[in-house]
C-alpha atoms as a PDB file:
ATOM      1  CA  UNK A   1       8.343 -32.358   4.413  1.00  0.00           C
ATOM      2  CA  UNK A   2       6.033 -30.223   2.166  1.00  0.00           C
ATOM      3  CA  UNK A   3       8.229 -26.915   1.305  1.00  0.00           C
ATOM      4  CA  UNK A   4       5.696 -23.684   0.656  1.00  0.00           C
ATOM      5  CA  UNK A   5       7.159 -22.799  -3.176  1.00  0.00           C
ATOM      6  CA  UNK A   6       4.782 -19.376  -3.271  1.00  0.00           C
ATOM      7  CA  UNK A   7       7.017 -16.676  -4.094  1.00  0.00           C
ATOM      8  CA  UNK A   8       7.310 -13.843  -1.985  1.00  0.00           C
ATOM      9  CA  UNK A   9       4.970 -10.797  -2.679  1.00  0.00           C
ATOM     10  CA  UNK A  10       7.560  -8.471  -2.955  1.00  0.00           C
ATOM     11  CA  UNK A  11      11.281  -8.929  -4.039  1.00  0.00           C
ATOM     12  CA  UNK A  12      13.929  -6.370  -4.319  1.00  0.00           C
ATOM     13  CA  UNK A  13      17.145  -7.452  -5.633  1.00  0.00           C
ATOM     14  CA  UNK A  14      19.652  -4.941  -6.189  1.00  0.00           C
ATOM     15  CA  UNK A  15      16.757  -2.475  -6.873  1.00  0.00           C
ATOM     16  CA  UNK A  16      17.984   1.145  -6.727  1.00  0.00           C
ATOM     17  CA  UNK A  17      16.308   4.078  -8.715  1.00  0.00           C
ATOM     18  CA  UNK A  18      18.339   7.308  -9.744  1.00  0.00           C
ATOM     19  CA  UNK A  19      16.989  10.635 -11.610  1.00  0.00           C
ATOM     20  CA  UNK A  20      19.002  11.941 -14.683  1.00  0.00           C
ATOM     21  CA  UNK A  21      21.018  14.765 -14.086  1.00  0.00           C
ATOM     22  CA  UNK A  22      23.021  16.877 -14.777  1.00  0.00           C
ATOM     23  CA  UNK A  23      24.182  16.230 -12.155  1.00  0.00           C
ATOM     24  CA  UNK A  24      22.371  12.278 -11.747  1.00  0.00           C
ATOM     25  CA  UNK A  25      20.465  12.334  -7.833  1.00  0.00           C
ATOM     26  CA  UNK A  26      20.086   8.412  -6.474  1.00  0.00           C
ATOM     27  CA  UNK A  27      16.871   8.675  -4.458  1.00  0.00           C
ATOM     28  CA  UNK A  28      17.261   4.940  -3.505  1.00  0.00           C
ATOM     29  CA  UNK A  29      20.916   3.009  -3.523  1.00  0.00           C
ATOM     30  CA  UNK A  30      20.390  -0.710  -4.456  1.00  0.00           C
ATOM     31  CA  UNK A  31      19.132  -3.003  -2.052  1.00  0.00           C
ATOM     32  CA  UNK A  32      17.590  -6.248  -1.449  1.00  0.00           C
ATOM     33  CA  UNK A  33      14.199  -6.578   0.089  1.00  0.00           C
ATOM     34  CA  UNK A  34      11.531  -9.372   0.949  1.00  0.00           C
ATOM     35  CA  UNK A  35       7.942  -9.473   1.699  1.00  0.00           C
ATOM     36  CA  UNK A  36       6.794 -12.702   2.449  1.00  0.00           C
ATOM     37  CA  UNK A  37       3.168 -13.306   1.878  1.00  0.00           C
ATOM     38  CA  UNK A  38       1.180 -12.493   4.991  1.00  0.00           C
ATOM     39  CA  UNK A  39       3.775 -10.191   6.346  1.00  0.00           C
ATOM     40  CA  UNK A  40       2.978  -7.053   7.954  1.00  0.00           C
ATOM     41  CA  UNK A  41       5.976  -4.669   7.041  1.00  0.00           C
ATOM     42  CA  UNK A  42       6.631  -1.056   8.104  1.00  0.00           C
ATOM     43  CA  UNK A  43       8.575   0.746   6.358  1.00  0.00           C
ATOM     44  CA  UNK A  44      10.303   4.305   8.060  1.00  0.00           C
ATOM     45  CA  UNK A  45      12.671   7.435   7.732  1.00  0.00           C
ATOM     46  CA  UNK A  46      13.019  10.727   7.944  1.00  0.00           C
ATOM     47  CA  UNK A  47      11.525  13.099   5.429  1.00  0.00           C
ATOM     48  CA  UNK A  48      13.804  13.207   2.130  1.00  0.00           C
ATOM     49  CA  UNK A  49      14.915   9.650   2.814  1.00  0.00           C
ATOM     50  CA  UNK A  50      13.473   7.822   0.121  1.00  0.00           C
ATOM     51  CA  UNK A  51      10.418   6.664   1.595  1.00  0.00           C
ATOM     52  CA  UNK A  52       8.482   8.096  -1.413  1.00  0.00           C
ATOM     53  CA  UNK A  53      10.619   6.402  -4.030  1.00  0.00           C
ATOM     54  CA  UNK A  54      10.346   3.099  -2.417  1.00  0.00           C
ATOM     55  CA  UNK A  55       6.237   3.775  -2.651  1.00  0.00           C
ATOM     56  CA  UNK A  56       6.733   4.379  -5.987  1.00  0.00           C
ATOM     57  CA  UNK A  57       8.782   1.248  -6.896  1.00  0.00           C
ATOM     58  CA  UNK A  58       6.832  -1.243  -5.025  1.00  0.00           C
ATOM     59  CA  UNK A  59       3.701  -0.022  -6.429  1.00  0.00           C
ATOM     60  CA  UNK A  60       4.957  -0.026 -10.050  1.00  0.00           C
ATOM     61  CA  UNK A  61       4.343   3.608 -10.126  1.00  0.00           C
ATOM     62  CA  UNK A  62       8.006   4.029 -11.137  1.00  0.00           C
ATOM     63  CA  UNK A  63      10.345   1.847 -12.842  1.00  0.00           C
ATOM     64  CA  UNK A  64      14.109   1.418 -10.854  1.00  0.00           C
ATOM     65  CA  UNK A  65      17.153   2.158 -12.719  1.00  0.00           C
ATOM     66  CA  UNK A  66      19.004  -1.107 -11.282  1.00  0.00           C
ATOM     67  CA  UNK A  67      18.255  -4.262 -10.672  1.00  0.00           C
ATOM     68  CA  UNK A  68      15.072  -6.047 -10.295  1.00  0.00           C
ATOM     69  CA  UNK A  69      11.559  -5.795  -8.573  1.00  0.00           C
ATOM     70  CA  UNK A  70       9.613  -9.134  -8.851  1.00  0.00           C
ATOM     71  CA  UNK A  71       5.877  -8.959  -7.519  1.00  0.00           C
ATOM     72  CA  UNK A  72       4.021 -12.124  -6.783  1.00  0.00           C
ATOM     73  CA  UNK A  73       7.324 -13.714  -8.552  1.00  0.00           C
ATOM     74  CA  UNK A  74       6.352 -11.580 -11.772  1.00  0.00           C
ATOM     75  CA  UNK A  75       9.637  -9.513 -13.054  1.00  0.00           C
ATOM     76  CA  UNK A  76       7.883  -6.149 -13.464  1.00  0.00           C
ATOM     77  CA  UNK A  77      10.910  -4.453 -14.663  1.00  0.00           C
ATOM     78  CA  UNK A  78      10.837  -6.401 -18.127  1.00  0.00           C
ATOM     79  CA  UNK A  79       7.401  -5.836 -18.785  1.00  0.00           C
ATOM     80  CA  UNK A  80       5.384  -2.897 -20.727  1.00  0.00           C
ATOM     81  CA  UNK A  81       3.686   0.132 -19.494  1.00  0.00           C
ATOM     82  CA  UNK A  82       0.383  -1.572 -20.513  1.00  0.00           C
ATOM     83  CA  UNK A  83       1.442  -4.650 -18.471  1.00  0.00           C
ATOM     84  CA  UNK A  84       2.921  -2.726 -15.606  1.00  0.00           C
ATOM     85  CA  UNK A  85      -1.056  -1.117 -15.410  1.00  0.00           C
ATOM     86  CA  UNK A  86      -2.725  -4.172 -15.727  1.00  0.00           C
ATOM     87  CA  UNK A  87      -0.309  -5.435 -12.822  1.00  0.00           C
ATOM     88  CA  UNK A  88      -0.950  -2.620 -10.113  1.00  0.00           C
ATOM     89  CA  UNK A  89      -4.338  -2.561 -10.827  1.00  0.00           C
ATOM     90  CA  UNK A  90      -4.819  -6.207  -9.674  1.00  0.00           C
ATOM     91  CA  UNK A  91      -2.569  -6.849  -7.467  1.00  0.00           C
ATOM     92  CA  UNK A  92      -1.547  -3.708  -5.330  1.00  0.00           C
ATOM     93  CA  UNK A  93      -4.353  -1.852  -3.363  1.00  0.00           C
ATOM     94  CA  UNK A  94      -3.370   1.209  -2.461  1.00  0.00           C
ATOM     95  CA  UNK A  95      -4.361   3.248   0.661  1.00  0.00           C
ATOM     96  CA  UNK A  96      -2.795   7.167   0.899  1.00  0.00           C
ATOM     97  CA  UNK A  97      -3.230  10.026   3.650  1.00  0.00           C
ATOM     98  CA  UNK A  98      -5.325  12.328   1.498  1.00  0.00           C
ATOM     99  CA  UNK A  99      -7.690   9.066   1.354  1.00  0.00           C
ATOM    100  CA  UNK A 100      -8.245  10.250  -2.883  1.00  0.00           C
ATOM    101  CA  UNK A 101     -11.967   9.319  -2.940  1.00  0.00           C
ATOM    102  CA  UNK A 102     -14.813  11.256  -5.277  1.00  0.00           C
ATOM    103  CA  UNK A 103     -16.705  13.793  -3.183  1.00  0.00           C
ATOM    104  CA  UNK A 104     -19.790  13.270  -5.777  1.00  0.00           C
ATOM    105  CA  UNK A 105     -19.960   9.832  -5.056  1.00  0.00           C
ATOM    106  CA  UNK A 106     -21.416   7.655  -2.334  1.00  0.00           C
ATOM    107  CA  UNK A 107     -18.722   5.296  -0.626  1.00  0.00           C
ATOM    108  CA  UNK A 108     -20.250   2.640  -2.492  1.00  0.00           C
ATOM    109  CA  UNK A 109     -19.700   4.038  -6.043  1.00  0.00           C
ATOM    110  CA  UNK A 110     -15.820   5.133  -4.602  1.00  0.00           C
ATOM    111  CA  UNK A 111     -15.430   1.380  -3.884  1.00  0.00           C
ATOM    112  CA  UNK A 112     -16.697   0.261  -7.020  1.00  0.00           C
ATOM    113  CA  UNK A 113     -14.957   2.472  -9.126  1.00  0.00           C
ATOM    114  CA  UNK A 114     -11.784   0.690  -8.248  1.00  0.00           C
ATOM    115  CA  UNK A 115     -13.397  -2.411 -10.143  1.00  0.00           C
ATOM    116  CA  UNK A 116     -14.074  -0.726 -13.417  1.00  0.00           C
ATOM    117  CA  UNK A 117     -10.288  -1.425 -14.589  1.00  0.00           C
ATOM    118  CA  UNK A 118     -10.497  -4.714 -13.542  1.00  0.00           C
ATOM    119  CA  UNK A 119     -13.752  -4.978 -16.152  1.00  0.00           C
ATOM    120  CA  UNK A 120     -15.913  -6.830 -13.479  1.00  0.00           C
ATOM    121  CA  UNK A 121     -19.233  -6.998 -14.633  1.00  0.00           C
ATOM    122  CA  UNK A 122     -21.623  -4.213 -13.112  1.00  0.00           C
ATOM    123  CA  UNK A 123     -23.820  -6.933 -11.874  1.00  0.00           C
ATOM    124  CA  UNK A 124     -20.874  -7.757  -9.484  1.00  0.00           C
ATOM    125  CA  UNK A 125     -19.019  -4.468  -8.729  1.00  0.00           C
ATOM    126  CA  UNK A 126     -22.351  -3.025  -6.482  1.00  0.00           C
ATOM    127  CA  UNK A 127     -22.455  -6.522  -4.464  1.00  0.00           C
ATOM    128  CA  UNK A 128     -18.847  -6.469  -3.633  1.00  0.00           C
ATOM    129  CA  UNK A 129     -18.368  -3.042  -2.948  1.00  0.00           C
ATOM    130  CA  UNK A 130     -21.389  -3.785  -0.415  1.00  0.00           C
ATOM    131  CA  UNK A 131     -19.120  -6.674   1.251  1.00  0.00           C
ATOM    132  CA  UNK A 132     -15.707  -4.795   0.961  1.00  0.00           C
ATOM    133  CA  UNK A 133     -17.756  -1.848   3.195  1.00  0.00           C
ATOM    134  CA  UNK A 134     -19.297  -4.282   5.597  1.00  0.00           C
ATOM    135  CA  UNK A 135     -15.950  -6.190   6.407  1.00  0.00           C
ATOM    136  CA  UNK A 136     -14.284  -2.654   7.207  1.00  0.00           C
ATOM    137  CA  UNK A 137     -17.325  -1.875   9.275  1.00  0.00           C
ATOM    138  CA  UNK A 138     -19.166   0.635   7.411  1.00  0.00           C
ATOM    139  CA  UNK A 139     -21.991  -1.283   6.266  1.00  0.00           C
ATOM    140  CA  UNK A 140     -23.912   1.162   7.511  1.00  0.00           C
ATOM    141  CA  UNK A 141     -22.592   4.363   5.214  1.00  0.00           C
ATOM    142  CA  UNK A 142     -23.335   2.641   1.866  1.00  0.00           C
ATOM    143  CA  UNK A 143     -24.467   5.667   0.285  1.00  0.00           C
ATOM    144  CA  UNK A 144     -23.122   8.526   2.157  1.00  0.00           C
ATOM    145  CA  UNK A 145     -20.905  10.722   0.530  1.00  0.00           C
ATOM    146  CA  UNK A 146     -17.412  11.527   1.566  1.00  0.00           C
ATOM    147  CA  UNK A 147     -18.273  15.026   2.620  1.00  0.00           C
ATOM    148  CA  UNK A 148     -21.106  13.307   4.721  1.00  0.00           C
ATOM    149  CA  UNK A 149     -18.068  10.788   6.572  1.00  0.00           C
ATOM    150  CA  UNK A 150     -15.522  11.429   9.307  1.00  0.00           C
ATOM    151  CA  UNK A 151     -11.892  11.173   8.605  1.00  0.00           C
ATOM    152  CA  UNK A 152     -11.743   7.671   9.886  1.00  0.00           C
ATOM    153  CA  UNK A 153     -14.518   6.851   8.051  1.00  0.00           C
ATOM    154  CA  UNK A 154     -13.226   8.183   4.902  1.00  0.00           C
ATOM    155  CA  UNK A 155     -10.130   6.446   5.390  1.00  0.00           C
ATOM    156  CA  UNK A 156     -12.321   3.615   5.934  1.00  0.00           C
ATOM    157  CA  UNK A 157     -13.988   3.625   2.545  1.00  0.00           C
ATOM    158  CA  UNK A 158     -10.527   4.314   0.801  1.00  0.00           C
ATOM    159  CA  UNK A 159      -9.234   0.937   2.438  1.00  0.00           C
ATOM    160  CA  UNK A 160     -12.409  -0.601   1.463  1.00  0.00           C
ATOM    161  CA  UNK A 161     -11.795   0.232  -2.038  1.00  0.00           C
ATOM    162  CA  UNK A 162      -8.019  -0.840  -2.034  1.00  0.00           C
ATOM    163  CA  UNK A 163      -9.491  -4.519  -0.865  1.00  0.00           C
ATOM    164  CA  UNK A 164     -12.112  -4.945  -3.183  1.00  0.00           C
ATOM    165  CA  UNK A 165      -9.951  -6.198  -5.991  1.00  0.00           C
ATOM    166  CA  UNK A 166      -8.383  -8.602  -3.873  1.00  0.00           C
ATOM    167  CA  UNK A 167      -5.107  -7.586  -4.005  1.00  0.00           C
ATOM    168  CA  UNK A 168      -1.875  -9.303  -3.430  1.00  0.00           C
ATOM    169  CA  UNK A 169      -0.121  -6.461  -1.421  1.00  0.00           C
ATOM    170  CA  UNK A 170      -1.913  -3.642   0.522  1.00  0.00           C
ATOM    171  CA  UNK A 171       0.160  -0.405   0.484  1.00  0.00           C
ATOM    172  CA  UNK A 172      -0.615   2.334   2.665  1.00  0.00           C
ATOM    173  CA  UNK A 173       1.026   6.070   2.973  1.00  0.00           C
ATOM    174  CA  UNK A 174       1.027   7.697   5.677  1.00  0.00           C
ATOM    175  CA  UNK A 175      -2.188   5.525   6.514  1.00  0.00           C
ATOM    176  CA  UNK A 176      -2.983   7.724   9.453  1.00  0.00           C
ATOM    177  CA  UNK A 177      -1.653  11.109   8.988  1.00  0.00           C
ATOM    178  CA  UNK A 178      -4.816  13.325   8.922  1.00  0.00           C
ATOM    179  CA  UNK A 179      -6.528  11.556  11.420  1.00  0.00           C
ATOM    180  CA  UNK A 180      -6.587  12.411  15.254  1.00  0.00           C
ATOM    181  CA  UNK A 181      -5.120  10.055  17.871  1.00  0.00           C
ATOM    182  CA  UNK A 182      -8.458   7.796  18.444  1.00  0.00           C
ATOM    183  CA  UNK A 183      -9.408   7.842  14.902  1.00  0.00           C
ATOM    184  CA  UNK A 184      -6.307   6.712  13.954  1.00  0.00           C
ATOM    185  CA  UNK A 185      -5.824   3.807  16.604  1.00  0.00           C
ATOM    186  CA  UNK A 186      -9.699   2.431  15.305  1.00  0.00           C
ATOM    187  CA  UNK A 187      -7.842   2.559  11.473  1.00  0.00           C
ATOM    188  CA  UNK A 188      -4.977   0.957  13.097  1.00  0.00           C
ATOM    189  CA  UNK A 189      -6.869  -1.698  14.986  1.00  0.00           C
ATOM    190  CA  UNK A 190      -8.221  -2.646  11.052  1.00  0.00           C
ATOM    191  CA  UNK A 191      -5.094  -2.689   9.656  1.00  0.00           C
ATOM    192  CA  UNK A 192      -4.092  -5.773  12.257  1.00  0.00           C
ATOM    193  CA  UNK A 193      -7.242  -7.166  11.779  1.00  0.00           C
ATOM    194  CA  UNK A 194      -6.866  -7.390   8.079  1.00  0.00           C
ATOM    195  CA  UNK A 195      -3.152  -8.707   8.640  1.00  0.00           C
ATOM    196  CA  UNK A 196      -4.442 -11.227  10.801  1.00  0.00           C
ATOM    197  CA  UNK A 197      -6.947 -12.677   8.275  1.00  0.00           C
ATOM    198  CA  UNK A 198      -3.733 -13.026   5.678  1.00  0.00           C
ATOM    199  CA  UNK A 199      -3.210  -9.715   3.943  1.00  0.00           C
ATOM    200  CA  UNK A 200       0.207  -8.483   3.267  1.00  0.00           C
ATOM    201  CA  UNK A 201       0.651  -4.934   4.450  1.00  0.00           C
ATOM    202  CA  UNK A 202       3.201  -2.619   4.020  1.00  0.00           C
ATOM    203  CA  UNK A 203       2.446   0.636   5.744  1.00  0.00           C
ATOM    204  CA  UNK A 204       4.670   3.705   4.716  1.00  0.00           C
ATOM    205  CA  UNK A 205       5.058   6.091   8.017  1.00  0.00           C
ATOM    206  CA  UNK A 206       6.954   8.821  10.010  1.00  0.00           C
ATOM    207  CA  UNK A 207       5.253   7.987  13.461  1.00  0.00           C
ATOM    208  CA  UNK A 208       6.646   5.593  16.049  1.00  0.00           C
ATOM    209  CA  UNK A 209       3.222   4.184  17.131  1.00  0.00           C
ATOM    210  CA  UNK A 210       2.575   3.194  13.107  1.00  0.00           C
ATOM    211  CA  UNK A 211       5.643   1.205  12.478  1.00  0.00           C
ATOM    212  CA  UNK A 212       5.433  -0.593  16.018  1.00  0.00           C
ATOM    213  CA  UNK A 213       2.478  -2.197  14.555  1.00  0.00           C
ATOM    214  CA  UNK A 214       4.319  -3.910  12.006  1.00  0.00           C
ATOM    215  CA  UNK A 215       5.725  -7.274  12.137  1.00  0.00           C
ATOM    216  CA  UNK A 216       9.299  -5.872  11.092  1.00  0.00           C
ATOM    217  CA  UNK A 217      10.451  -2.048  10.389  1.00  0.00           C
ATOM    218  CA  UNK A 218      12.725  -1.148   7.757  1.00  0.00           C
ATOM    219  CA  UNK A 219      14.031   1.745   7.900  1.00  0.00           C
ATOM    220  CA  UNK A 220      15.050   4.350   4.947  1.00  0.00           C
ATOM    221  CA  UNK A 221      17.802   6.934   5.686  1.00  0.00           C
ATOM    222  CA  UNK A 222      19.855   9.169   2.408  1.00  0.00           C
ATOM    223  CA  UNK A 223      18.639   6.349  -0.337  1.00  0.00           C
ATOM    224  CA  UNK A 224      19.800   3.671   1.665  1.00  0.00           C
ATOM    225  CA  UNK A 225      17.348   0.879   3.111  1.00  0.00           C
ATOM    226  CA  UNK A 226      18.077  -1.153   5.909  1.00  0.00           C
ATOM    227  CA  UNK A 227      16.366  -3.615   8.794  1.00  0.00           C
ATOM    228  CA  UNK A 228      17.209  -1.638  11.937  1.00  0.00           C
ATOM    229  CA  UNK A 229      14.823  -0.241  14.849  1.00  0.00           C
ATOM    230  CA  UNK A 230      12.575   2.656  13.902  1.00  0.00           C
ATOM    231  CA  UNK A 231      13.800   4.605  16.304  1.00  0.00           C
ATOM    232  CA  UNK A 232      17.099   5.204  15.205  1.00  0.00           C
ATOM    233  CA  UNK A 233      15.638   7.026  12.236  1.00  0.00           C
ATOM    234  CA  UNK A 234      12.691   8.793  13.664  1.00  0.00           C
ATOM    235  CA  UNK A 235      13.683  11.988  15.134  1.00  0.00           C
END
């Protein structure tokens, strides 16, 4: 038997973050998590919860306080600041509600902006921003600018731009909060589409309908993360 010896995309063990005090706040107890590569993860709670901080670990935004956070089998909390950008530039895309993109810029130039830290050449960054656009089915909107797109659309350009560097782990927050009910089932129906070609998705979210898409929920509730039913923790 041939055993698969890829490590995990994410890894949590004993990973807990708290803020300095006085008095010292733990926004996330220590826990142990695991992505598996290919996994579609939701992850839920109620605001205040910790869903935030968890964001902000997994997408080396933050350091934790204890234990360790291993991405892609890397141990990103031994490494340097420098190192720790390098890493979440390459390897986490990330998509957020706001959607973040340049309202100067044509959805083309937003998606190849995310390439300039990654130092492609420019001879490469306008082709694959092209593809990146096409495969979330906006080959159409190449040069329109944001103020020229639909919410959907927008949000559809801001995942573009998250998968263009090829990414290990594709984090969204709140992936579909400023987007009505039909424009958010089209982003939705990407989002599986995408996990069902092999990405690894973990989508951060307050609504019901969001997590249900996930392969597993795990839910967040006063720091403390646990696999349990999303709606236990949804009110």
């Amino acid at each position: 038997m041939i055993h698969d010896r890829t490590p995990p995309v994410i890894q949590f063990v004993s990973v807990g973050l708290t803020y300095p005090g006085p008095p010292p706040v733990p926004a996330l107890l220590p826990c142990d998590l695991t992505v598996g590569r290919g996994e579609y993860v939701t992850i839920v709670g109620p605001s205040g919860s910790g869903k935030s901080t968890f964001l902000n670990i997994a997408g080396l935004l933050d350091t934790p306080t204890h234990g360790t956070y291993l991405l892609d089998g890397i141990d990103t909390t031994s490494i340097k600041d420098k190192e720790r950008t390098s890493l979440r530039g390459s390897r986490i895309g990330f998509v957020f509600q706001a959607f973040h993109l340049l309202a100067h810029r044509s959805a083309r130039e937003n998606v190849e902006l995310a390439m300039i830290y990654q130092r492609v050449p420019r001879s490469q960054r306008r082709a694959r921003a092209r593809a990146a656009l096409v495969r979330v089915g906006l080959g159409h909107r190449l040069d329109a600018l944001p103020t020229r797109l639909s919410g959907g659309e927008r949000q559809r350009v801001a995942i573009a731009r998250a998968l263009v560097t090829e990414p290990s782990l594709l984090l969204c927050d709140e992936p579909t909060g400023n987007l009505d009910t039909a424009t958010a089932e089209s982003v939705l129906e990407l989002l599986d589409q995408l996990h069902r070609d092999g990405a690894t998705i973990v989508a951060i979210t307050h609504d019901p309908q969001v997590a249900a898409r996930g392969q597993r929920t795990v839910s967040i509730r006063d720091g403390r993360l646990t696999d349990s039913p999303a709606e236990q923790v949804i009110a």
